[in-house]
C-alpha atoms as a PDB file:
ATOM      1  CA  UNK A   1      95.649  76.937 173.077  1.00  0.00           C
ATOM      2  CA  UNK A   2      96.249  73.349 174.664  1.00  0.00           C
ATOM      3  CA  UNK A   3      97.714  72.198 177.398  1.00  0.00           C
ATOM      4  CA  UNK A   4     100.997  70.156 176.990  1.00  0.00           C
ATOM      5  CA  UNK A   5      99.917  66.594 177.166  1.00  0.00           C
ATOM      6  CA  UNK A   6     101.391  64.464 180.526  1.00  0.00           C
ATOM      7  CA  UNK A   7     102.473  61.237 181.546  1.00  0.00           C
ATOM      8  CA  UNK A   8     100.195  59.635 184.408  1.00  0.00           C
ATOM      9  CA  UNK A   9     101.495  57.748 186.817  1.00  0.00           C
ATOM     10  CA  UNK A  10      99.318  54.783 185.685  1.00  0.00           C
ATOM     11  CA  UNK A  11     101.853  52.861 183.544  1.00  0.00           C
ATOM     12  CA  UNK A  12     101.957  54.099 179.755  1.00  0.00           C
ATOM     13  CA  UNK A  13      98.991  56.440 180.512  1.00  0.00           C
ATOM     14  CA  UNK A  14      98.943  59.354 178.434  1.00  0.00           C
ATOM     15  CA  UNK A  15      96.654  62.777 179.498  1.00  0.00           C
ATOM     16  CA  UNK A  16      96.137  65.708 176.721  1.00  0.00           C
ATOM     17  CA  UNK A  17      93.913  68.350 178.333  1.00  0.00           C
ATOM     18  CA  UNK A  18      92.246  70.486 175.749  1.00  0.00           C
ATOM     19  CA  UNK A  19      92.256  73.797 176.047  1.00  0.00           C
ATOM     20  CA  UNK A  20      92.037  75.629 179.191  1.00  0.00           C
ATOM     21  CA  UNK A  21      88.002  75.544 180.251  1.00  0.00           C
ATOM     22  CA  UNK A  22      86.188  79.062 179.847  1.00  0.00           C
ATOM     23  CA  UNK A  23      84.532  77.960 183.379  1.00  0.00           C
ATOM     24  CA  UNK A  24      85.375  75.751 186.576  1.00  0.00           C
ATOM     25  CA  UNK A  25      83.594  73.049 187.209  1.00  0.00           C
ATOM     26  CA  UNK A  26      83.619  69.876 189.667  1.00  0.00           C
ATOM     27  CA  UNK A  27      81.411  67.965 187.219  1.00  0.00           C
ATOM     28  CA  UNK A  28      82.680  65.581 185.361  1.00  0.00           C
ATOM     29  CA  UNK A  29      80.935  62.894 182.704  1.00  0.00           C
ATOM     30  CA  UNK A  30      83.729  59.822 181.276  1.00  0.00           C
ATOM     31  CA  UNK A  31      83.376  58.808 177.243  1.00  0.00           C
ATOM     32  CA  UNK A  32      84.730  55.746 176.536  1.00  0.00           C
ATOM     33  CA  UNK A  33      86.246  57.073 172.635  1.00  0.00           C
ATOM     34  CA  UNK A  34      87.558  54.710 170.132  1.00  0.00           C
ATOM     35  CA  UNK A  35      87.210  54.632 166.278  1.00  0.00           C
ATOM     36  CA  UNK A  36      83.773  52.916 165.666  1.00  0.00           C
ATOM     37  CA  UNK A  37      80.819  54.898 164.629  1.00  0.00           C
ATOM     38  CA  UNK A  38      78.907  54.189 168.041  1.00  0.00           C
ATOM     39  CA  UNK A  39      81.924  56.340 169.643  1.00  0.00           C
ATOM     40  CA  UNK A  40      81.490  59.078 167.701  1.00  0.00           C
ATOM     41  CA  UNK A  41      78.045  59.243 168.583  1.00  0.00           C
ATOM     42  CA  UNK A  42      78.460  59.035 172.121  1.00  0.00           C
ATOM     43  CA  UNK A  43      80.911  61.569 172.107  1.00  0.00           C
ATOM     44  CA  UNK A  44      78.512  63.781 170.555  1.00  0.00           C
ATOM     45  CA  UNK A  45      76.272  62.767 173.218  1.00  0.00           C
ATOM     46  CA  UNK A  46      78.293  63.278 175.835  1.00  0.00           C
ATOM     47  CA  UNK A  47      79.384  66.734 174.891  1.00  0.00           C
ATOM     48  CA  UNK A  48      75.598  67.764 174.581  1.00  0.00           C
ATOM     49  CA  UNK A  49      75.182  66.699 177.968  1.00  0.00           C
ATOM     50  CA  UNK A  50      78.525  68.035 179.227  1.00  0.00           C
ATOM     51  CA  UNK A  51      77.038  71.507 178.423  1.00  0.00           C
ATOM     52  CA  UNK A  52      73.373  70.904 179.973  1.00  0.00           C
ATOM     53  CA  UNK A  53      75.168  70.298 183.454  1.00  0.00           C
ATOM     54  CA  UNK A  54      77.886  72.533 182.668  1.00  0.00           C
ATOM     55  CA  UNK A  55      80.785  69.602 183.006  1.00  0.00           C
ATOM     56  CA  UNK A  56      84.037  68.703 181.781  1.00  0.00           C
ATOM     57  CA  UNK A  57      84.342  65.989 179.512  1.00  0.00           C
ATOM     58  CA  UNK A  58      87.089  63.265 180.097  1.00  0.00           C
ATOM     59  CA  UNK A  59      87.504  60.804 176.552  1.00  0.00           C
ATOM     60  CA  UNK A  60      89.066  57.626 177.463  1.00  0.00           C
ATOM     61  CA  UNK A  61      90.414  55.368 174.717  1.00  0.00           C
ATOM     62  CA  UNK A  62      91.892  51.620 175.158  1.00  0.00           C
ATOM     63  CA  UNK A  63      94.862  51.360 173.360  1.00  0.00           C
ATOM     64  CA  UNK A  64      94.551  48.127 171.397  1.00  0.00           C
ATOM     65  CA  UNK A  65      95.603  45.872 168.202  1.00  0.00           C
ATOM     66  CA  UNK A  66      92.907  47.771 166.274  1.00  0.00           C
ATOM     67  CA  UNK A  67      94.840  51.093 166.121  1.00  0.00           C
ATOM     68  CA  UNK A  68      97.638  49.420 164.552  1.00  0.00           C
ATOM     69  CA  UNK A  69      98.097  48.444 160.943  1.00  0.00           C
ATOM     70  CA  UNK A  70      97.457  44.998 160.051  1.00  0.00           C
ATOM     71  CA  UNK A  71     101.039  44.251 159.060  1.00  0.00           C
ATOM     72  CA  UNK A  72     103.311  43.728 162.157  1.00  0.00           C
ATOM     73  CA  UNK A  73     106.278  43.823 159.569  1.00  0.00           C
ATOM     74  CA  UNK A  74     105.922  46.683 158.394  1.00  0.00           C
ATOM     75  CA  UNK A  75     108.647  48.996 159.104  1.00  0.00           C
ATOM     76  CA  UNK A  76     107.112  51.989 159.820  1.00  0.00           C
ATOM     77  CA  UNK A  77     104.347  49.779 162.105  1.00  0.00           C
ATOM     78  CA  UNK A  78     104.719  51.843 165.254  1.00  0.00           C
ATOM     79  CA  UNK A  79     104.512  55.106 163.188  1.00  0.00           C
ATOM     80  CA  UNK A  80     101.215  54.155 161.861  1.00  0.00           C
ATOM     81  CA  UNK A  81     100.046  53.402 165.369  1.00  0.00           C
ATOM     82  CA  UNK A  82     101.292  56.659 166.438  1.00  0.00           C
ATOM     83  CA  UNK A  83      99.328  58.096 163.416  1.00  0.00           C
ATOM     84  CA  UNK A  84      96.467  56.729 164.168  1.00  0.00           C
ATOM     85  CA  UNK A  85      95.883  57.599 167.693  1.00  0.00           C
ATOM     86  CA  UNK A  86      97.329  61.113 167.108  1.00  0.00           C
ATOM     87  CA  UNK A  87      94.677  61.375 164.095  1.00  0.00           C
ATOM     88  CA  UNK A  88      91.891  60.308 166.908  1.00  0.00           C
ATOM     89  CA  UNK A  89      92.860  62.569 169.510  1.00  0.00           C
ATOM     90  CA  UNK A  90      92.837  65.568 166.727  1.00  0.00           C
ATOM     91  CA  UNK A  91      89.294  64.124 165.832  1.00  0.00           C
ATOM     92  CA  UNK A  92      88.090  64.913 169.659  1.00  0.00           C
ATOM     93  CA  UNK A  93      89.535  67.849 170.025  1.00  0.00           C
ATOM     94  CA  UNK A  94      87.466  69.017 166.789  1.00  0.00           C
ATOM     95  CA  UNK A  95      84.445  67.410 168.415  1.00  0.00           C
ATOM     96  CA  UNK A  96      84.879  69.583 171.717  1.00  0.00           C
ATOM     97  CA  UNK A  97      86.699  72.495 170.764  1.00  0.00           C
ATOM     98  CA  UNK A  98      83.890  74.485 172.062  1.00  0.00           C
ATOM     99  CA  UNK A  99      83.185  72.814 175.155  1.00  0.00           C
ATOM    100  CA  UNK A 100      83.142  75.791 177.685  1.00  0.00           C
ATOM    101  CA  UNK A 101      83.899  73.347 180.983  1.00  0.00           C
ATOM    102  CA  UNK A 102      87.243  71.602 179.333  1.00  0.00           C
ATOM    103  CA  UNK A 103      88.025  68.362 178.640  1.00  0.00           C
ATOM    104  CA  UNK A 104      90.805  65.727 179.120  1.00  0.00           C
ATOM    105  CA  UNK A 105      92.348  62.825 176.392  1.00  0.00           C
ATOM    106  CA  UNK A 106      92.853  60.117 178.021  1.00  0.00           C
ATOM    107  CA  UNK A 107      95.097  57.047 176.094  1.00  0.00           C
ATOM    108  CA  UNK A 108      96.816  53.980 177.235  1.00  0.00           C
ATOM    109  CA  UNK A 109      96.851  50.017 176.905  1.00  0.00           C
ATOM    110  CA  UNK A 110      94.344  47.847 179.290  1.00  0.00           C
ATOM    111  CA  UNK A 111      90.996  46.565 179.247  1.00  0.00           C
ATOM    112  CA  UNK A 112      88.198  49.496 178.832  1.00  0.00           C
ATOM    113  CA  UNK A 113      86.253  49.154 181.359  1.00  0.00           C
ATOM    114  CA  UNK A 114      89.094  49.181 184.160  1.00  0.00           C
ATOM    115  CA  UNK A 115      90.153  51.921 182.296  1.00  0.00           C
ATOM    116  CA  UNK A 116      86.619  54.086 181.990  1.00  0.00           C
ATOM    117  CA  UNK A 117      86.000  53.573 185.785  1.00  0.00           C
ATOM    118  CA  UNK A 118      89.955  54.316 186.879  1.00  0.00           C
ATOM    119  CA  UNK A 119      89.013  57.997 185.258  1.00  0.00           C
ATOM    120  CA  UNK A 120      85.668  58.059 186.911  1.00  0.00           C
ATOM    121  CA  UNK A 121      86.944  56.920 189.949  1.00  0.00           C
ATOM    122  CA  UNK A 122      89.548  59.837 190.378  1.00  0.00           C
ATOM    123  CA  UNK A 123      87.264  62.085 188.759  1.00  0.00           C
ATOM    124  CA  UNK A 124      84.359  61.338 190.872  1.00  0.00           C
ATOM    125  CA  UNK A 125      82.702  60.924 187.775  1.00  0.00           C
ATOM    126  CA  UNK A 126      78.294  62.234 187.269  1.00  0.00           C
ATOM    127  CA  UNK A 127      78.235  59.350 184.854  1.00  0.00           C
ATOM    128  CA  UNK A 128      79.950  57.158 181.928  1.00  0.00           C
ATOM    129  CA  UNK A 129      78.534  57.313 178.509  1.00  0.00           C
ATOM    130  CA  UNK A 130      79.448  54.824 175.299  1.00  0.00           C
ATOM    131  CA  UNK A 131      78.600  53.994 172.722  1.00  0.00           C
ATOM    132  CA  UNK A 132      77.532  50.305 171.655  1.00  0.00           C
ATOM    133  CA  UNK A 133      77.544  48.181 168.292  1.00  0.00           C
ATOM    134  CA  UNK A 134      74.329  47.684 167.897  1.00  0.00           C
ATOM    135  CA  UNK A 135      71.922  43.977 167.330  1.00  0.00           C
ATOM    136  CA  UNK A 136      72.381  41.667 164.703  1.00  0.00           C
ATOM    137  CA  UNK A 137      74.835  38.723 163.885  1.00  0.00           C
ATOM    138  CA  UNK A 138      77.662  40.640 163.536  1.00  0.00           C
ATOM    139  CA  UNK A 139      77.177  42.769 166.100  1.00  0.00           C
ATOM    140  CA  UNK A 140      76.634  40.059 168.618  1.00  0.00           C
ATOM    141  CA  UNK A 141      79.652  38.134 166.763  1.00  0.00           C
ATOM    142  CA  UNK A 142      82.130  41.340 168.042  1.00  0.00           C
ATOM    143  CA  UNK A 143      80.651  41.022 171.837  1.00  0.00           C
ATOM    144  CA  UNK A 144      81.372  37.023 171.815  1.00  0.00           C
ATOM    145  CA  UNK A 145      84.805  38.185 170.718  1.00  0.00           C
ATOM    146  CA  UNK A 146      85.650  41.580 172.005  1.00  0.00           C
ATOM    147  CA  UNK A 147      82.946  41.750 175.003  1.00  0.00           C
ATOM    148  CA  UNK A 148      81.175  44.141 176.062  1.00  0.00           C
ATOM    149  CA  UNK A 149      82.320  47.432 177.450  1.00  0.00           C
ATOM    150  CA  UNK A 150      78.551  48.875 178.078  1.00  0.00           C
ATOM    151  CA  UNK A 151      77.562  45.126 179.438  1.00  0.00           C
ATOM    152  CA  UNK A 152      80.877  45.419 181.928  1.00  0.00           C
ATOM    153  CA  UNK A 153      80.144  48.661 182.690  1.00  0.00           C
ATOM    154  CA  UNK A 154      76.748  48.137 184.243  1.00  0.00           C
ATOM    155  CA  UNK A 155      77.488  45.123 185.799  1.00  0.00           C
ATOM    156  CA  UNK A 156      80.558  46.358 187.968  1.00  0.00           C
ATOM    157  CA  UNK A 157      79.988  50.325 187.819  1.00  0.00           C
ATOM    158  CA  UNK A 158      78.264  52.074 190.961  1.00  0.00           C
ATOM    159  CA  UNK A 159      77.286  55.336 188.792  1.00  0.00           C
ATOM    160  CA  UNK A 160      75.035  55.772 185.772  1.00  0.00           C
ATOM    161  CA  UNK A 161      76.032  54.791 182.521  1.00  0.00           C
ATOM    162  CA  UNK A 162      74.880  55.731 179.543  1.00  0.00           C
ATOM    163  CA  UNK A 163      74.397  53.514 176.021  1.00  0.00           C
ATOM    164  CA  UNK A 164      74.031  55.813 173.425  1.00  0.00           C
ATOM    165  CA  UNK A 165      72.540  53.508 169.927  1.00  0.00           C
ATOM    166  CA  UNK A 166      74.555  53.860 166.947  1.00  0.00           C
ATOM    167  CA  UNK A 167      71.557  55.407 165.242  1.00  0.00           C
ATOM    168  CA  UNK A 168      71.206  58.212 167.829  1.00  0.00           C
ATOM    169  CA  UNK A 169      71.753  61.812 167.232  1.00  0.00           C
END
């Protein structure tokens, strides 16, 4: 049974604890989570790790113009939004429903690296894991764009972090 999600006092923050942990622990590893393919694997990553040093798991996603629909005019724009991220969460807590240590959701609008080490930070985080895009044109096309969360990561981030390759696991 989960948790009832709660509001953090970080503005807009959202937290939705899985369910209650079979076992305590003062380990903790940070996912950064969104809907790419290279997330997915480093959420399987994480998890697999998470259990070899028996800690809890806390999935950090950056809300951003990618979970909503194309279409600002749309009426129902907001919904879909809501849909999406709701359809997300559901898709970690299938991922870790197992995890004996527990886990946390966390959601809310900012830049992802400021937000992966904020939950580090509090949580006195082992490490950070995520995922990256990969080489090629394209890939280095998205990091021109978008940055790089994994490249900010290790150049401002005092703990270990992670890069799980798309074609891992």
């Amino acid at each position: 049974m989960s948790r009832p999600a709660r509001n953090h006092p970080t503005v807009g923050r959202l937290q939705f604890p899985g369910p209650t942990p079979k076992a305590d622990t003062d380990v903790h590893l940070v996912v950064g989570y969104d809907a790419h393919e290279a997330s997915h694997h480093a959420l399987e990553v994480a998890a697999d790790l998470g259990r070899r040093l028996h800690a809890q798991i806390d999935v950090v996603h950056a809300v951003d113009l990618s979970d909503y629909p194309i279409d600002p005019d749309q009426p129902d724009w907001e919904e879909h939004a809501r849909q999406a991220l709701s359809d997300e969460r559901r898709a970690v807590h299938t991922a870790l429903t197992d995890h004996p240590w527990g886990w946390t959701y966390h959601a809310w609008r900012g830049d992802p690296v400021k937000l992966l080490t904020t939950v580090a930070d509090e949580n006195d985080a082992l490490l950070l894991v995520v995922g990256t895009r990969g080489y090629g044109p394209w890939a280095t096309l998205q990091r021109l764009v978008d940055g790089s969360v994994s490249h900010g990561l290790i150049g401002h981030q005092h703990r270990p972090v992670v890069v799980v390759p798309t074609a891992a696991v």
